[in-house]
Protein backbone atom coordinates (compact mmCIF):
# COMPACT_ATOMS: atom_id res chain seq x y z
CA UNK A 1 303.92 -1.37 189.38
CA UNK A 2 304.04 -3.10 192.34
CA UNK A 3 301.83 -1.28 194.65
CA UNK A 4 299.67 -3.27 196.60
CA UNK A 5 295.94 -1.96 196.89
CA UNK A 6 293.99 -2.16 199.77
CA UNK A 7 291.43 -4.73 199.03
CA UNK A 8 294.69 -6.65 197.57
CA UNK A 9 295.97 -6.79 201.08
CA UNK A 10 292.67 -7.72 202.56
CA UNK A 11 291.10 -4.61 203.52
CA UNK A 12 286.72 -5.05 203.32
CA UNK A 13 285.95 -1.74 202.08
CA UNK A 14 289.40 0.02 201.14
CA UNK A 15 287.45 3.42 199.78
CA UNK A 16 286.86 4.50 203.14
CA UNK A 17 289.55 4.34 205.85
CA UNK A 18 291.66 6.74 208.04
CA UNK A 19 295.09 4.88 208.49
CA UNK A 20 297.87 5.91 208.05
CA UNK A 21 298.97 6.49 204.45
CA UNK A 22 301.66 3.85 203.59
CA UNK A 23 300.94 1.20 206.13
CA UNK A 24 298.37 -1.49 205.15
CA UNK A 25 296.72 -3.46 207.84
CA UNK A 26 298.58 -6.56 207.43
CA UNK A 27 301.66 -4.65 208.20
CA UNK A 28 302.96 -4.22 204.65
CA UNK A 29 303.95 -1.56 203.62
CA UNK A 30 303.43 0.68 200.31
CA UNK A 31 304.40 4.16 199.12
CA UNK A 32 302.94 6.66 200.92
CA UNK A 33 301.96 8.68 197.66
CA UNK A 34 300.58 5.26 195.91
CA UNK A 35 298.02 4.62 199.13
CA UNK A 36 295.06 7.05 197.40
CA UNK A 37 292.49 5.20 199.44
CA UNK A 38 294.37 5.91 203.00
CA UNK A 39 295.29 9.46 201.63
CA UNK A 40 291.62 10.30 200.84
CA UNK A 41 290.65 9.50 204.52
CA UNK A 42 293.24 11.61 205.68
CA UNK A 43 292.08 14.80 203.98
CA UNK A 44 288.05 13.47 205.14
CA UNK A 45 289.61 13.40 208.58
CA UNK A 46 291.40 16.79 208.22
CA UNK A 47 287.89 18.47 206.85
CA UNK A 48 286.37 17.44 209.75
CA UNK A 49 288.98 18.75 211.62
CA UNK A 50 288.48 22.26 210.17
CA UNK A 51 284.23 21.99 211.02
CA UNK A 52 285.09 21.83 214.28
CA UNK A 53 283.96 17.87 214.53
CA UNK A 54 285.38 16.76 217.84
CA UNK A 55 287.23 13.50 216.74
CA UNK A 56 287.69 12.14 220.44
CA UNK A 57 286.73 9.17 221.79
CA UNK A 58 286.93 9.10 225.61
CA UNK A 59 289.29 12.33 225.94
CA UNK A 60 292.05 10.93 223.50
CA UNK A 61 292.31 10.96 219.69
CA UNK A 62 290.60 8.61 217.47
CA UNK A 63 293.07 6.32 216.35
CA UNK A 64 294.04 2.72 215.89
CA UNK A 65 293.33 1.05 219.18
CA UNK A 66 290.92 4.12 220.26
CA UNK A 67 288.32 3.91 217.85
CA UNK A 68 289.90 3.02 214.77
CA UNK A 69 290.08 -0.63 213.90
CA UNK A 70 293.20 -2.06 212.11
CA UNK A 71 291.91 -1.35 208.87
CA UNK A 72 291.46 2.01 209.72
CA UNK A 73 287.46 1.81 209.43
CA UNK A 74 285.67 3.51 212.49
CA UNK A 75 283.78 1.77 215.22
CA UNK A 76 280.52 1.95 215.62
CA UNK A 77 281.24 4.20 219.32
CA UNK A 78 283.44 6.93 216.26
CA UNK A 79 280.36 7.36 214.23
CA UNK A 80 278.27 7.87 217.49
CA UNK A 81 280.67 10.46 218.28
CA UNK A 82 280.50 11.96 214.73
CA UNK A 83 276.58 11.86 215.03
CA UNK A 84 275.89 9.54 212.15
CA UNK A 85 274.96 5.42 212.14
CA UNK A 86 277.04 4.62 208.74
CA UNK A 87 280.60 7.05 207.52
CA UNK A 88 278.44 7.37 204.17
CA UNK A 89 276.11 10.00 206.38
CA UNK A 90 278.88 12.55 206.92
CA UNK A 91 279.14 12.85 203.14
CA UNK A 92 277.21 14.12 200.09
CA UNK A 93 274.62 17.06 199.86
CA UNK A 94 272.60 16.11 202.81
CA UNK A 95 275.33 14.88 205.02
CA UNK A 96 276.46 15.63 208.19
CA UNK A 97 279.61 17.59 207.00
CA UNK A 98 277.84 19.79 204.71
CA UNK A 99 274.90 20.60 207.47
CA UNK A 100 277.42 21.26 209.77
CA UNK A 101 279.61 23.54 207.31
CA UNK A 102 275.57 25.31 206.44
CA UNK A 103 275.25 25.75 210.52
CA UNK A 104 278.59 27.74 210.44
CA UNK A 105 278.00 29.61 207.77
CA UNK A 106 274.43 30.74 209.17
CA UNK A 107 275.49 30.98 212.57
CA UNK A 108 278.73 33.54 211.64
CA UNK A 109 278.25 37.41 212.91
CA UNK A 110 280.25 39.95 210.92
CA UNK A 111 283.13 39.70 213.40
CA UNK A 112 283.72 35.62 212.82
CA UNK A 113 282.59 35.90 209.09
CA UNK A 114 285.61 35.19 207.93
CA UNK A 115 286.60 32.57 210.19
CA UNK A 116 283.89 30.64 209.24
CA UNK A 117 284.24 31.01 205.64
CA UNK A 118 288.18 29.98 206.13
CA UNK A 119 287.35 26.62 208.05
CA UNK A 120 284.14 25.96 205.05
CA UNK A 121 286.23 26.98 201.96
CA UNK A 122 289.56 24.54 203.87
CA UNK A 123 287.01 21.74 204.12
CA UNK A 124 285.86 22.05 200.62
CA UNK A 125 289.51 22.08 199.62
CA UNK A 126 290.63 19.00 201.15
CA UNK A 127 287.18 17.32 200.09
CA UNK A 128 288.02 18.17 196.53
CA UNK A 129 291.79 16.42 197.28
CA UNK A 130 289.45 13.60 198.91
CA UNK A 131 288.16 12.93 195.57
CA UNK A 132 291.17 12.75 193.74
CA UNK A 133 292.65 10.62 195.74
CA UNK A 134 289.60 8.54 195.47
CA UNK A 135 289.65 8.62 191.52
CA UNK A 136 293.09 7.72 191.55
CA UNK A 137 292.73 4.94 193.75
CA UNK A 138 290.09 3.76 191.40
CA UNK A 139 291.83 4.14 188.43
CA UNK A 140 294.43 1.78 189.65
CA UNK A 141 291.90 -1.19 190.34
């Protein structure tokens, strides 16, 4: 088909990036649609978004050059910021996302309870797309 994966362009660890869908790290680029592994990190990024993560690193967005190595894996200083040691400890039943999404839900008042649940039920969505993307990409290696 054509499309180039990400470990096929040299990536170390293509499940778990945020660059930008469509352009590999070489500087080749694919269809935006046919980068699952980039599109997964971009709905990770956006759920973090929507907990209310601050995804800064000194004042200005984390991206590539602030942050974000070419690859698009984060530095060491990101997951400082994100309060974890490794990306894998923002994920899965015990991870830093899902604590976080608990503390908002405990934490609401009956005047924010719907906020809350809004920015939990949005990061659950885009977790779930997360996923699919990260099947697909999977499928295709």
């Amino acid at each position: 088909d054509g499309v180039q994966s990400d470990a096929e362009a040299g990536d170390e660890e293509a499940v778990r990036n945020w660059r930008i869908p469509g352009l590999l790290a070489n500087g080749n680029t694919i269809d935006k649609w046919q980068d699952f592994s980039a599109l997964a990190g971009e709905a990770e990024k956006a759920a973090l978004e929507r907990l209310d993560f601050v995804l800064k690193l000194g004042g200005e967005l984390i991206c590539v050059g602030n942050g974000l190595k070419e690859n698009g894996f984060l530095s060491d200083e990101v997951l400082e910021v994100l309060g974890v040691t490794t990306y894998v400890e923002l994920w899965g039943s015990d991870g830093k996302a899902v604590s976080t999404a608990k503390q908002l839900l405990e934490g609401m008042d009956n005047d924010k309870e719907d906020m809350g649940v809004e920015k939990v039920f949005a990061s659950a969505s885009l977790l779930s797309e997360s996923v699919a993307h990260r099947r697909e990409d999977m499928q295709r290696k």
